[in-house]
C-alpha atoms as a PDB file:
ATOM      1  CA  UNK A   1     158.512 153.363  84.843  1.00  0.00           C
ATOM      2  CA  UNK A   2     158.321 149.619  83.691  1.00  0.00           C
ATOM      3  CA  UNK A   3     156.466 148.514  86.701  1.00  0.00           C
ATOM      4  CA  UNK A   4     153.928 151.669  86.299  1.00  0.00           C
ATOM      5  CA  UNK A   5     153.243 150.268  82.643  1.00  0.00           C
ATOM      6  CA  UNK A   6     153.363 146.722  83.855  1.00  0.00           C
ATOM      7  CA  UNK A   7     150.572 147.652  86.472  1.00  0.00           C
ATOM      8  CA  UNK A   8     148.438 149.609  83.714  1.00  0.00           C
ATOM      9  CA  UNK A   9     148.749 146.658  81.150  1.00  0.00           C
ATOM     10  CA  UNK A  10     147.841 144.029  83.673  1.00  0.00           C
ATOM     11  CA  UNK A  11     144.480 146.167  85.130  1.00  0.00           C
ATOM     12  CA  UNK A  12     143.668 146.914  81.390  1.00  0.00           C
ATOM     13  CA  UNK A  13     143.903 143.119  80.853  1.00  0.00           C
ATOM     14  CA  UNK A  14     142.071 142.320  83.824  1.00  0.00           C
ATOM     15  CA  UNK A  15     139.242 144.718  83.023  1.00  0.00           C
ATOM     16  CA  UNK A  16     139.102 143.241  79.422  1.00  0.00           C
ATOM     17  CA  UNK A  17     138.973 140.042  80.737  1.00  0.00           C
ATOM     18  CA  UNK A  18     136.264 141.026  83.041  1.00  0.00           C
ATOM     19  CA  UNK A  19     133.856 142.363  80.250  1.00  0.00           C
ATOM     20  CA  UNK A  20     134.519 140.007  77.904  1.00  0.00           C
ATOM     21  CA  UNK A  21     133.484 137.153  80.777  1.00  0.00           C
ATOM     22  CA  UNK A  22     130.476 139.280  82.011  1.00  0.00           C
ATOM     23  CA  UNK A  23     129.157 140.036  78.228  1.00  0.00           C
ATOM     24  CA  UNK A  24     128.659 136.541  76.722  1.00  0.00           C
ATOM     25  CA  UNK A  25     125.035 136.187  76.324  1.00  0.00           C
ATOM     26  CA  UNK A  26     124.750 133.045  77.488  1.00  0.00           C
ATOM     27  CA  UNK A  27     121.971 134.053  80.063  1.00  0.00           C
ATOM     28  CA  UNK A  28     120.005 131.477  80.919  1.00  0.00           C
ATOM     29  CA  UNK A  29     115.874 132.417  81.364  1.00  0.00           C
ATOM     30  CA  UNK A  30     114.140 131.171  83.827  1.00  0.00           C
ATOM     31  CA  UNK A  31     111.072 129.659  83.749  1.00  0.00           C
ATOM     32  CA  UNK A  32     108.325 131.960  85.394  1.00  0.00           C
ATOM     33  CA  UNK A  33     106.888 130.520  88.870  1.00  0.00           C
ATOM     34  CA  UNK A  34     103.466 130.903  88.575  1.00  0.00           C
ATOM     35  CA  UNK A  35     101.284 131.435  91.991  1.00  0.00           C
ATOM     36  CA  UNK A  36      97.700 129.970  91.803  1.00  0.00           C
ATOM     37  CA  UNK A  37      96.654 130.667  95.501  1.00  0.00           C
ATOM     38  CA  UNK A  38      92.910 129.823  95.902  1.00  0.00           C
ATOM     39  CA  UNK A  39      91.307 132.807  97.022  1.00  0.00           C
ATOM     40  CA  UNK A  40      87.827 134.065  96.943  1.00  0.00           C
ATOM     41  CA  UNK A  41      85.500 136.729  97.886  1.00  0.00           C
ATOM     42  CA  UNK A  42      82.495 135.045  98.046  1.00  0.00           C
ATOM     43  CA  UNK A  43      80.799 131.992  97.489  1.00  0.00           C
ATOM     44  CA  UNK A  44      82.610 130.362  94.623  1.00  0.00           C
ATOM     45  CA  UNK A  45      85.997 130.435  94.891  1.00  0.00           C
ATOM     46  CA  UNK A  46      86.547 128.219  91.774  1.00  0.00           C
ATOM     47  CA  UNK A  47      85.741 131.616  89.358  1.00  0.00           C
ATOM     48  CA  UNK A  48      88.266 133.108  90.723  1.00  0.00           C
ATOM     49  CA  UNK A  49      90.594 130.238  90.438  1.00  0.00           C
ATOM     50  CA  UNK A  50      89.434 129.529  86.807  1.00  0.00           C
ATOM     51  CA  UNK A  51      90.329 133.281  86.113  1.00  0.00           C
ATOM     52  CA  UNK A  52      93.604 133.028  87.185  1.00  0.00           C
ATOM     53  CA  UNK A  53      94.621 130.050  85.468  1.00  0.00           C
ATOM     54  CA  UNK A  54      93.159 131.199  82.054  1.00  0.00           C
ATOM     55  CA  UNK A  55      95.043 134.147  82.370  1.00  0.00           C
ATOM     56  CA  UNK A  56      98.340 132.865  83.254  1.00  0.00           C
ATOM     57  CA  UNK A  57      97.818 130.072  80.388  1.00  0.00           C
ATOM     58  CA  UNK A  58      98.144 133.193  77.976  1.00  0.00           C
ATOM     59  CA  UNK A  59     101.704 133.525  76.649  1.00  0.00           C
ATOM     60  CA  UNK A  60     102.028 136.959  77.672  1.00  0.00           C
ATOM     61  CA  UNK A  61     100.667 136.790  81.149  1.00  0.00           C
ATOM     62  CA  UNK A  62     103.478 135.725  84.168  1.00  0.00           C
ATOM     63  CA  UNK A  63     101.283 136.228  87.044  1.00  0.00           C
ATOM     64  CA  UNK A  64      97.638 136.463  88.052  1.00  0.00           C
ATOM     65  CA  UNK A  65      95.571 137.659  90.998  1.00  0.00           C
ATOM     66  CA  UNK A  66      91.804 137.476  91.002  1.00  0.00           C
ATOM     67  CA  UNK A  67      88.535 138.168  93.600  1.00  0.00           C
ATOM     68  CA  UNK A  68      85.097 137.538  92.499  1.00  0.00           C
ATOM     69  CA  UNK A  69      81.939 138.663  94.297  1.00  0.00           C
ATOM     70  CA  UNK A  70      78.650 137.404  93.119  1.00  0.00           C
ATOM     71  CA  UNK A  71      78.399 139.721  90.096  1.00  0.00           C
ATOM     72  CA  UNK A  72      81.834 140.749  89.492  1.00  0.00           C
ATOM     73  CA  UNK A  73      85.139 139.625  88.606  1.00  0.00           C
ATOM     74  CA  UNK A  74      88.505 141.009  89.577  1.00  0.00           C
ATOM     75  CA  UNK A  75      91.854 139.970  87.843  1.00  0.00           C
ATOM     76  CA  UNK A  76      94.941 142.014  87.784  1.00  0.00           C
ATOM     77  CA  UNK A  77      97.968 140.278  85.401  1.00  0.00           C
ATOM     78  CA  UNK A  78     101.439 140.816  85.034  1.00  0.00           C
ATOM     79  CA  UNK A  79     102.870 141.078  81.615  1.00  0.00           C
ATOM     80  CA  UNK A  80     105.820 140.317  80.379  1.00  0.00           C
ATOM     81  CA  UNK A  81     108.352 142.852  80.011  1.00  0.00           C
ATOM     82  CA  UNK A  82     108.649 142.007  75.960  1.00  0.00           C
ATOM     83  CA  UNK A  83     104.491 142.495  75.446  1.00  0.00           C
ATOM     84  CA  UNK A  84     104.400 145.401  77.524  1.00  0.00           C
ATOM     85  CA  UNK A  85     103.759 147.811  74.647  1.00  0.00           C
ATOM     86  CA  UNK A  86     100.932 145.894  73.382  1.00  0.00           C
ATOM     87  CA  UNK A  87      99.043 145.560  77.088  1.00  0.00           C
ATOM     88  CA  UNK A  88      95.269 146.908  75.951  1.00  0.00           C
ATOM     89  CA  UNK A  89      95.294 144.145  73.312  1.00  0.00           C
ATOM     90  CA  UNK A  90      96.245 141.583  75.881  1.00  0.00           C
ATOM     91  CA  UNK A  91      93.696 142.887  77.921  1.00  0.00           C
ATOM     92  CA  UNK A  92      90.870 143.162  75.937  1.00  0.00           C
ATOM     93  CA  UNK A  93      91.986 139.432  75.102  1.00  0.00           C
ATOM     94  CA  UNK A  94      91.904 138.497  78.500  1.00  0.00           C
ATOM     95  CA  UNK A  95      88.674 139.961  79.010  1.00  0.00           C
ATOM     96  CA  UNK A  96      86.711 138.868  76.124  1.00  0.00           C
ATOM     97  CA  UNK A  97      87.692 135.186  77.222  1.00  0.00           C
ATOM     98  CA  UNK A  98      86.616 135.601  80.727  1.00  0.00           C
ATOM     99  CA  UNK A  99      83.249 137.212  79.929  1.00  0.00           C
ATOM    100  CA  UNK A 100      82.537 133.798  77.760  1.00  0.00           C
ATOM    101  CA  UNK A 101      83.360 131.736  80.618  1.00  0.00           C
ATOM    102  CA  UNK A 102      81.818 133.478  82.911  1.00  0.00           C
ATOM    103  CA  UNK A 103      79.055 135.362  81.416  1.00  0.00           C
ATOM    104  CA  UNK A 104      76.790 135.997  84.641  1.00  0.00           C
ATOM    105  CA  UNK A 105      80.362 138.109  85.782  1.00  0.00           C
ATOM    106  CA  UNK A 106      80.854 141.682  84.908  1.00  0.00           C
ATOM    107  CA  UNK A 107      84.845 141.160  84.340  1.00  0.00           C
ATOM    108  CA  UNK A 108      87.463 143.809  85.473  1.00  0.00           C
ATOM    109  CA  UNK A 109      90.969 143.365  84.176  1.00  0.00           C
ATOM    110  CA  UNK A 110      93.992 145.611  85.249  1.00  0.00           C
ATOM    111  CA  UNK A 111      97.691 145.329  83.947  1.00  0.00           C
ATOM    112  CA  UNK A 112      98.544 148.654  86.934  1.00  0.00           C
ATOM    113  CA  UNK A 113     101.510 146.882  89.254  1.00  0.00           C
ATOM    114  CA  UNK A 114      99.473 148.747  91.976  1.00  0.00           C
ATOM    115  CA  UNK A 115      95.855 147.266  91.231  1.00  0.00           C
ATOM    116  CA  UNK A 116      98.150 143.799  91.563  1.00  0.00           C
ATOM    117  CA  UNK A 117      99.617 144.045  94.686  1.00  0.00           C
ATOM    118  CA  UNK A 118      96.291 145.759  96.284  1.00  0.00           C
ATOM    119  CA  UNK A 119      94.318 142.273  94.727  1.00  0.00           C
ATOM    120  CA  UNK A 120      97.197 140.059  95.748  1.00  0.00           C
ATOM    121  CA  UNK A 121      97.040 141.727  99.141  1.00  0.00           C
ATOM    122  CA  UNK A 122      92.773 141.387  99.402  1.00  0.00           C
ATOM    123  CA  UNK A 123      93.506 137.698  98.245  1.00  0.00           C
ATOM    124  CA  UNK A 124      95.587 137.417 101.729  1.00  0.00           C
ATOM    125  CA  UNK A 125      93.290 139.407 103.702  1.00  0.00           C
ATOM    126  CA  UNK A 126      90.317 136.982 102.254  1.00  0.00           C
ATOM    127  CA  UNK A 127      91.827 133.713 104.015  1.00  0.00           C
ATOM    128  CA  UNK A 128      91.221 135.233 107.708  1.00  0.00           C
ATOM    129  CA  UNK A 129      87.648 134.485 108.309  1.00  0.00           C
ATOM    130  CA  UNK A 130      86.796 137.679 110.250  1.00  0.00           C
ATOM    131  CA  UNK A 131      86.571 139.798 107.161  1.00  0.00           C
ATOM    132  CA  UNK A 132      83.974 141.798 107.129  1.00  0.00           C
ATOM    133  CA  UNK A 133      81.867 142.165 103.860  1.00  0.00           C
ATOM    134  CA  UNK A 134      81.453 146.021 104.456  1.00  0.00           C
ATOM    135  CA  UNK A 135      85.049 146.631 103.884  1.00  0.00           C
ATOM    136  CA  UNK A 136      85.524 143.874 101.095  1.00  0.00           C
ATOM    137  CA  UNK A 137      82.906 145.287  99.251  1.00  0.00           C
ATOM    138  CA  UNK A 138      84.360 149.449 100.337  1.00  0.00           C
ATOM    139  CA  UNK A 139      87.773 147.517  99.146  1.00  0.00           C
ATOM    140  CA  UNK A 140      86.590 146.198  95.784  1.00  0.00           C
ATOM    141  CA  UNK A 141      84.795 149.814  95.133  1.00  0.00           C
ATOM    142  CA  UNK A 142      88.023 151.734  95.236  1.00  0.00           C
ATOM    143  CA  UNK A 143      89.982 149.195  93.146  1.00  0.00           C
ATOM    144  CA  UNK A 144      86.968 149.149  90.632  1.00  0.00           C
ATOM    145  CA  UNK A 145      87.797 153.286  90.793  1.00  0.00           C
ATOM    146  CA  UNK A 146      91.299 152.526  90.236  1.00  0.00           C
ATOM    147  CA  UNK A 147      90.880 150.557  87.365  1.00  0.00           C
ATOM    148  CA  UNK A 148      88.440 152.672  85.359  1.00  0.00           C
ATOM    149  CA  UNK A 149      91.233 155.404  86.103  1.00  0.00           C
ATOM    150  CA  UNK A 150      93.702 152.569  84.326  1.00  0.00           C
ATOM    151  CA  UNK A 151      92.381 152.201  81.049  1.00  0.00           C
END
């Protein structure tokens, strides 16, 4: 019967000493690693690069992806997890800057996880030089879609 208690005390112990460790809130936060890939759809690949960087220079923004034609502009952000209930503001921040800097550039800007990873994946597709301007511009149509379908 002693050992029985013995056993319960020392796994309650244990356990406490567990959560107590695992719960001290000294987390350390990383620093975010920002990818700034040049990456183009056209001609000037510096738009696209200027995009990106303006973007993840905002506070809220962690990550970027962008692909300009010659008339349009295509930037996808992720947002920290903290500003995430105030994303159309960002946006329309984001937005309002990069139609100043770029005003020839109709400017698209998408927060959707899934417009990201469909840019960041066109960005990757963009560096092989057998891409075909059919299907960049087919590609860039149905992400445009998917954006307007974002708001």
């Amino acid at each position: 019967m002693k050992k029985n208690c013995a056993k319960k005390l020392g796994y309650c112990f244990f356990l406490f000493i567990f959560l107590v460790s695992g719960c001290s809130g000294k987390e350390k936060e990383s620093e975010p690693q920002y990818n700034l890939s040049n990456v183009h759809a056209t001609s000037n690949p510096s738009i696209a690069e200027k995009a990106k960087k303006y973007a993840i220079s905002t506070k809220e923004v962690t990550a970027a992806r962008a692909v300009n034609t010659d008339k349009d502009l295509y930037i996808a952000v992720k947002i920290k997890q903290m500003n995430r209930f105030q994303v159309k503001p960002i946006k329309k921040k984001i937005k309002e800057k990069l139609k100043t800097l770029f005003p020839d550039m109709k400017v698209h800007v998408s927060a959707d996880k899934k417009i990201f990873s469909e840019l960041d994946e066109l960005e990757k597709r963009l560096d092989n030089p057998k891409m075909d301007k059919e299907k960049l511009q087919k590609e860039l149509k149905r992400i445009k879609k998917d954006m307007k379908s974002d708001t």
